[in-house]
Protein backbone atom coordinates (compact mmCIF):
# COMPACT_ATOMS: atom_id res chain seq x y z
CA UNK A 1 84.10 406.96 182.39
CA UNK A 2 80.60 407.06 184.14
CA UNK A 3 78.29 403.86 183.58
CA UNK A 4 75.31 406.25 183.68
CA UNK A 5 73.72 405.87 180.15
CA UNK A 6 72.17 409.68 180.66
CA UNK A 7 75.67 410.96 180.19
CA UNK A 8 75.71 410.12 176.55
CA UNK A 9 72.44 411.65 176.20
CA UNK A 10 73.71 414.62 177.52
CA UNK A 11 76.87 414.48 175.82
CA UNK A 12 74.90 414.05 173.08
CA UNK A 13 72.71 416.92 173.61
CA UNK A 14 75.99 419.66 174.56
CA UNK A 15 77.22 417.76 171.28
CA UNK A 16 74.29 419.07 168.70
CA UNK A 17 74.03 422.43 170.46
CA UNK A 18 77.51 422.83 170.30
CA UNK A 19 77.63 421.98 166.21
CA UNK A 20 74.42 424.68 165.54
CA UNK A 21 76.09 427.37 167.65
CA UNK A 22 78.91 426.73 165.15
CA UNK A 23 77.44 425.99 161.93
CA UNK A 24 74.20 426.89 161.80
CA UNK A 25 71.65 424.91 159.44
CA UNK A 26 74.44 422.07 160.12
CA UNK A 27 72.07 419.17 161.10
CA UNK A 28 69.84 420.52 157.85
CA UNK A 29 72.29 420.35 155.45
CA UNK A 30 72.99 416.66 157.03
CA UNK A 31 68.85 415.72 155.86
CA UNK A 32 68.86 416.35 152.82
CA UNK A 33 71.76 414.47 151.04
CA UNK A 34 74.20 411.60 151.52
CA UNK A 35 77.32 411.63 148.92
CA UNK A 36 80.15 410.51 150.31
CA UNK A 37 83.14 410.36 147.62
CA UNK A 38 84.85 407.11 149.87
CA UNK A 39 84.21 404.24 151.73
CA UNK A 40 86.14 403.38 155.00
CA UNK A 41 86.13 399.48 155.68
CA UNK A 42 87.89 398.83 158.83
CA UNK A 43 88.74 397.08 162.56
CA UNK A 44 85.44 397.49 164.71
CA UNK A 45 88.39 398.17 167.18
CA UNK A 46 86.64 401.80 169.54
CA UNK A 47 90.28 403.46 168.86
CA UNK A 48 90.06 403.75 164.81
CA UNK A 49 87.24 406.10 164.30
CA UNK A 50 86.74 406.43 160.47
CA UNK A 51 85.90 410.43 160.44
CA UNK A 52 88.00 411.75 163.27
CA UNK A 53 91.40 410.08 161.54
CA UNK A 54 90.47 411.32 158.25
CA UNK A 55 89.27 414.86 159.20
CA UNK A 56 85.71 414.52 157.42
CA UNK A 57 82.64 415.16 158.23
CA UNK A 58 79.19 413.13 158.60
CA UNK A 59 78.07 412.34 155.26
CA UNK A 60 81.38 412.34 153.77
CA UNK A 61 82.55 408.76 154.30
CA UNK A 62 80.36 405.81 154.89
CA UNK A 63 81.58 403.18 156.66
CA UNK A 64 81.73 399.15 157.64
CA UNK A 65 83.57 397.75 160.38
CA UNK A 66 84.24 394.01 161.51
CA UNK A 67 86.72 392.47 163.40
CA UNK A 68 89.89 392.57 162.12
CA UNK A 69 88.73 394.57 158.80
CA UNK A 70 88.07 391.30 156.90
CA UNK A 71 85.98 391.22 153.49
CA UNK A 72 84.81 387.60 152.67
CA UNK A 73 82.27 386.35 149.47
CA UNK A 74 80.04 384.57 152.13
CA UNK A 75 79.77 388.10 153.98
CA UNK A 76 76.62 389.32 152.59
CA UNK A 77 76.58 392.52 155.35
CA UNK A 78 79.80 393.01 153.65
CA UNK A 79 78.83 393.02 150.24
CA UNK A 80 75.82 394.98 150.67
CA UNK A 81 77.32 397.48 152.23
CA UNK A 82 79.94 397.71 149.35
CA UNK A 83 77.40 397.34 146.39
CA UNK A 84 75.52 399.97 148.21
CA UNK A 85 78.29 402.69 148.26
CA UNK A 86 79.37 401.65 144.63
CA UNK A 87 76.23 401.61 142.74
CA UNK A 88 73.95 404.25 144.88
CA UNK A 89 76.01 405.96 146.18
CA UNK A 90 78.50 406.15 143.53
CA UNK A 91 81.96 406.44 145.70
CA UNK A 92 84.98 406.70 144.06
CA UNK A 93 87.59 405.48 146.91
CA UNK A 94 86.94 402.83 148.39
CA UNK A 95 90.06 402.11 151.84
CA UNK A 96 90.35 398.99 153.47
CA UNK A 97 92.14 399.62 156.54
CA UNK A 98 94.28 397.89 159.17
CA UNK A 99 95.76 398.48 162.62
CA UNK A 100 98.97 398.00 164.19
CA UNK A 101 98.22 395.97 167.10
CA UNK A 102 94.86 394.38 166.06
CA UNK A 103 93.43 391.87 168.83
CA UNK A 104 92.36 389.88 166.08
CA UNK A 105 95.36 389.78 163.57
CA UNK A 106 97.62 388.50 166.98
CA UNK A 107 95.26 386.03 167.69
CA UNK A 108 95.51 384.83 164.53
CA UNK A 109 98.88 384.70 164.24
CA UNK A 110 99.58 383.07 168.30
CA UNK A 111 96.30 380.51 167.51
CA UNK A 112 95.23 381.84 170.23
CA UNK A 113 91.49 380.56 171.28
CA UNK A 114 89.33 383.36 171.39
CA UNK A 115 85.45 381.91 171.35
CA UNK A 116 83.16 381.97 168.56
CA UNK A 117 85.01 384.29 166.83
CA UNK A 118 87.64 381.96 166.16
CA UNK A 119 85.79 381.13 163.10
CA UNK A 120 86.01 384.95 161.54
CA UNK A 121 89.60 385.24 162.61
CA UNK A 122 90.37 382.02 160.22
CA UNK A 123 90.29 383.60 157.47
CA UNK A 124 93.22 385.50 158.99
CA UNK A 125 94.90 382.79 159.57
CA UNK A 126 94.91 381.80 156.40
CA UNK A 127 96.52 384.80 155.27
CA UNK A 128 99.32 383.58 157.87
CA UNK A 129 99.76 380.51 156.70
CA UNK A 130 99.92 381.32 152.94
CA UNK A 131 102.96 384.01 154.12
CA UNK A 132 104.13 381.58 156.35
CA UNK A 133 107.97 381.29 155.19
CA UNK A 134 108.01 385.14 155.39
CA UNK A 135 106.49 386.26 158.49
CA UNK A 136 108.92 383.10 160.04
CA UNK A 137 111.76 385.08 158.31
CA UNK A 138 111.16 388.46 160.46
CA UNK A 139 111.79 389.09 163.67
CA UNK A 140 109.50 387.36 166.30
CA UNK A 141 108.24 391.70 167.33
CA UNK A 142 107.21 392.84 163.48
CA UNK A 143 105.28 389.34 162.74
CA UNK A 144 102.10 391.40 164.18
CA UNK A 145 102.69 394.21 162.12
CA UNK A 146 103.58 392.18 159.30
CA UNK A 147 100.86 390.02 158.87
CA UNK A 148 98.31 393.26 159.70
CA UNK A 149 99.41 394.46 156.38
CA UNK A 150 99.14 391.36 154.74
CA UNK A 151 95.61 391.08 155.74
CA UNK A 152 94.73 394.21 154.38
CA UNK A 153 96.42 393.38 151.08
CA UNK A 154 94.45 389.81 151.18
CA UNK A 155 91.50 391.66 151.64
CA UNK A 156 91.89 394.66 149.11
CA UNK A 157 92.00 391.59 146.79
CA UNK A 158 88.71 389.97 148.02
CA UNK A 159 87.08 393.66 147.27
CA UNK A 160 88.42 393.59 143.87
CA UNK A 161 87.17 390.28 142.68
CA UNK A 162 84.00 390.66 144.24
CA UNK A 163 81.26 390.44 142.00
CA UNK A 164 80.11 394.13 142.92
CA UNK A 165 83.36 395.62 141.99
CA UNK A 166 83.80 393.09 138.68
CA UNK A 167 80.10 395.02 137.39
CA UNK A 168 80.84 398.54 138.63
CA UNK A 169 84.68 398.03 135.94
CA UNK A 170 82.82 396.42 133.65
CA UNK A 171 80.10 399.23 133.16
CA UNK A 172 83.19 401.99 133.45
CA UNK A 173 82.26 403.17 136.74
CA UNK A 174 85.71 405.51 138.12
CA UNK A 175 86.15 404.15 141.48
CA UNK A 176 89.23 402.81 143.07
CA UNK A 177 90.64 400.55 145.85
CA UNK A 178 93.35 401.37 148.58
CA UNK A 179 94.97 399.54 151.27
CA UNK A 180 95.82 401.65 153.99
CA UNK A 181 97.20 400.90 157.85
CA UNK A 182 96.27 403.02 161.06
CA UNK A 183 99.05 403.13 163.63
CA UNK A 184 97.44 404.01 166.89
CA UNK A 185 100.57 404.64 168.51
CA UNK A 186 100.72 407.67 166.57
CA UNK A 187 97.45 408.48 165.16
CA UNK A 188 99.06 408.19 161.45
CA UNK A 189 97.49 406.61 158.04
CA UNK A 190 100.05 404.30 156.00
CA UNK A 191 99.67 404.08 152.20
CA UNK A 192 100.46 400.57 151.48
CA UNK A 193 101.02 401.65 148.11
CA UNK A 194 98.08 398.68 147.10
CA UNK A 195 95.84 400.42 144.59
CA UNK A 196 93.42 398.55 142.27
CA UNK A 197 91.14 400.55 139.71
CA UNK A 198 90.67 397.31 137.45
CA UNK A 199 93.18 398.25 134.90
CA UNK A 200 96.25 397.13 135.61
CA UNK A 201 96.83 393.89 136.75
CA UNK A 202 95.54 392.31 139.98
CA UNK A 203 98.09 389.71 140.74
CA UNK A 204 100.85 392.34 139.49
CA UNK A 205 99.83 394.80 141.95
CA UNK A 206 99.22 392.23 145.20
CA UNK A 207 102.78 390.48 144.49
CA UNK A 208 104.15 394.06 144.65
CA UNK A 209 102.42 395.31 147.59
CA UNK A 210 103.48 391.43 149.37
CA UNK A 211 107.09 392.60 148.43
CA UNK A 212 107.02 396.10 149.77
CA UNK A 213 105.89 394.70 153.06
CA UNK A 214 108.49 391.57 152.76
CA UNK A 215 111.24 394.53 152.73
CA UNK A 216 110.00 397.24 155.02
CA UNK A 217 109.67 394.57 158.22
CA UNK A 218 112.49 392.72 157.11
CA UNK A 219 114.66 395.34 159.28
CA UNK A 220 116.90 394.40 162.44
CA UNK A 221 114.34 393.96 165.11
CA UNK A 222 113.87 396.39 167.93
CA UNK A 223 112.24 399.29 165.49
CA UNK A 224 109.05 400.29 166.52
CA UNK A 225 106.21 400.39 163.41
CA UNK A 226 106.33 404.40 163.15
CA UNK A 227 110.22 404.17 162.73
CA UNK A 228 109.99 401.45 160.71
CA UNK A 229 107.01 403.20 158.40
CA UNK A 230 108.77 406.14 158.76
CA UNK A 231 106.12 409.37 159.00
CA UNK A 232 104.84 409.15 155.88
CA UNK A 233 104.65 405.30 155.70
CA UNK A 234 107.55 405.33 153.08
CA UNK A 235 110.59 404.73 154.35
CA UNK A 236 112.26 401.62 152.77
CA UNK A 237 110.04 401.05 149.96
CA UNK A 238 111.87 403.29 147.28
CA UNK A 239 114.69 401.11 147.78
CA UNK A 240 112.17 398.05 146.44
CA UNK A 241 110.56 400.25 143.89
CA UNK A 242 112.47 398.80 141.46
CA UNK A 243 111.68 394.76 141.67
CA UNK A 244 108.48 395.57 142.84
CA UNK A 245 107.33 397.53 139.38
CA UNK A 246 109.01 394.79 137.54
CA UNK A 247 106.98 392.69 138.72
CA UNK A 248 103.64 394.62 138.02
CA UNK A 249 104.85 395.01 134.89
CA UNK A 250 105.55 390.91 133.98
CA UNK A 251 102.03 390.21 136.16
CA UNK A 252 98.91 388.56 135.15
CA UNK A 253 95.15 389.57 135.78
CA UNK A 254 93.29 387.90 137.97
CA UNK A 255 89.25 387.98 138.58
């Protein structure tokens, strides 16, 4: 990769040319409209590129990244950005989506001192040490993957109860939550099977999702996270299908 800053300018350049040749009236079309039907909140991590895993195109999704995907009520970006694509833009997915492998979530996990970002990635570990007895229960190589998902279902949660998403219900607005994982090992989305529209019950729904990820990493070590997912991200969670609706069934709402 060249440090010269001109070659992105004239990557840039071959870029636009390249799209008109193709599509003419491309960059037009772009001007005049923004309405995106989701909302990608991810990793700031340069391999998990919202459009490119999803297939769409500019204007399609709009996006906010952090480290480690993390959605907090003190996070005003955050919340902007979600109020933003809920009440003006009027999305109707919204996917909060983890990594295998995140810098951030292994920090976490390790306590590993990584500077003034330490104080971000505590919310993390707070996810950790509320799972605590489970992720010690797993083999030492899934704990990473493990608490990844957990994150993401910790922080599907924080969307849901946040004060934008509470109104947007409350007024009838159609738009839902999901809780998705990016392997970059293989370039494939996981359904988490976490999805919150503000009907059914919140807790029900998290304590579900927290089981489904209890029993897919609870597998003899040695499995990497695509055989483990399986390639559809299913694998192993039909088998706790069963308890896991029972308990969205017996649940309680929360926020």
């Amino acid at each position: 990769m060249s440090d010269n800053l001109d070659d992105l300018f004239a990557h840039n350049r071959a870029w636009s040319a390249q799209m008109e040749r193709d599509r003419p009236g491309f960059f037009t079309g772009l001007v005049k409209q923004q309405t995106p039907r989701y909302m990608w909140i991810g990793c700031s991590d340069s391999r998990v590129p919202a459009n490119q895993i999803t297939g769409l195109e500019p204007g399609e999704v709009f996006v906010h990244r952090n480290v480690a995907n993390i959605v907090v009520h003190s996070d005003l970006n955050a919340l902007s950005a979600i109020q933003f694509a809920v009440e003006h833009l009027k999305v109707e997915h919204i996917m909060v989506v983890g990594h295998y492998g995140c810098a951030g979530v292994k920090a976490a996990l390790s306590g590993k001192r990584i500077g003034l970002a330490d104080n971000w990635i505590r919310h993390i570990q707070d996810v950790r040490d509320r799972h605590a007895v489970m992720l010690d229960s797993l083999p030492e190589d899934v704990r990473v993957d493990a608490l990844c998902e957990l994150n993401v279902a910790e922080q599907v949660v924080n969307v849901a109860v946040s004060t934008v998403m509470v109104d947007a219900w409350g007024r009838g607005q159609k738009v839902k939550i999901h809780g998705w994982t990016f392997g970059v090992h293989d370039g494939l989305l996981q359904d988490l099977g976490l999805n919150v529209d503000g009907a059914r019950p919140l807790d029900a729904v998290y304590k579900a999702a927290v089981q489904r990820i209890r029993y897919k990493w609870s597998k003899p070590a040695g499995a990497s996270p695509s055989a483990q997912a399986g390639a559809d991200g299913t694998e192993g969670i039909d088998a706790a299908a069963a308890g896991a609706q029972a308990i969205e069934s017996t649940g309680t709402k929360t926020g």
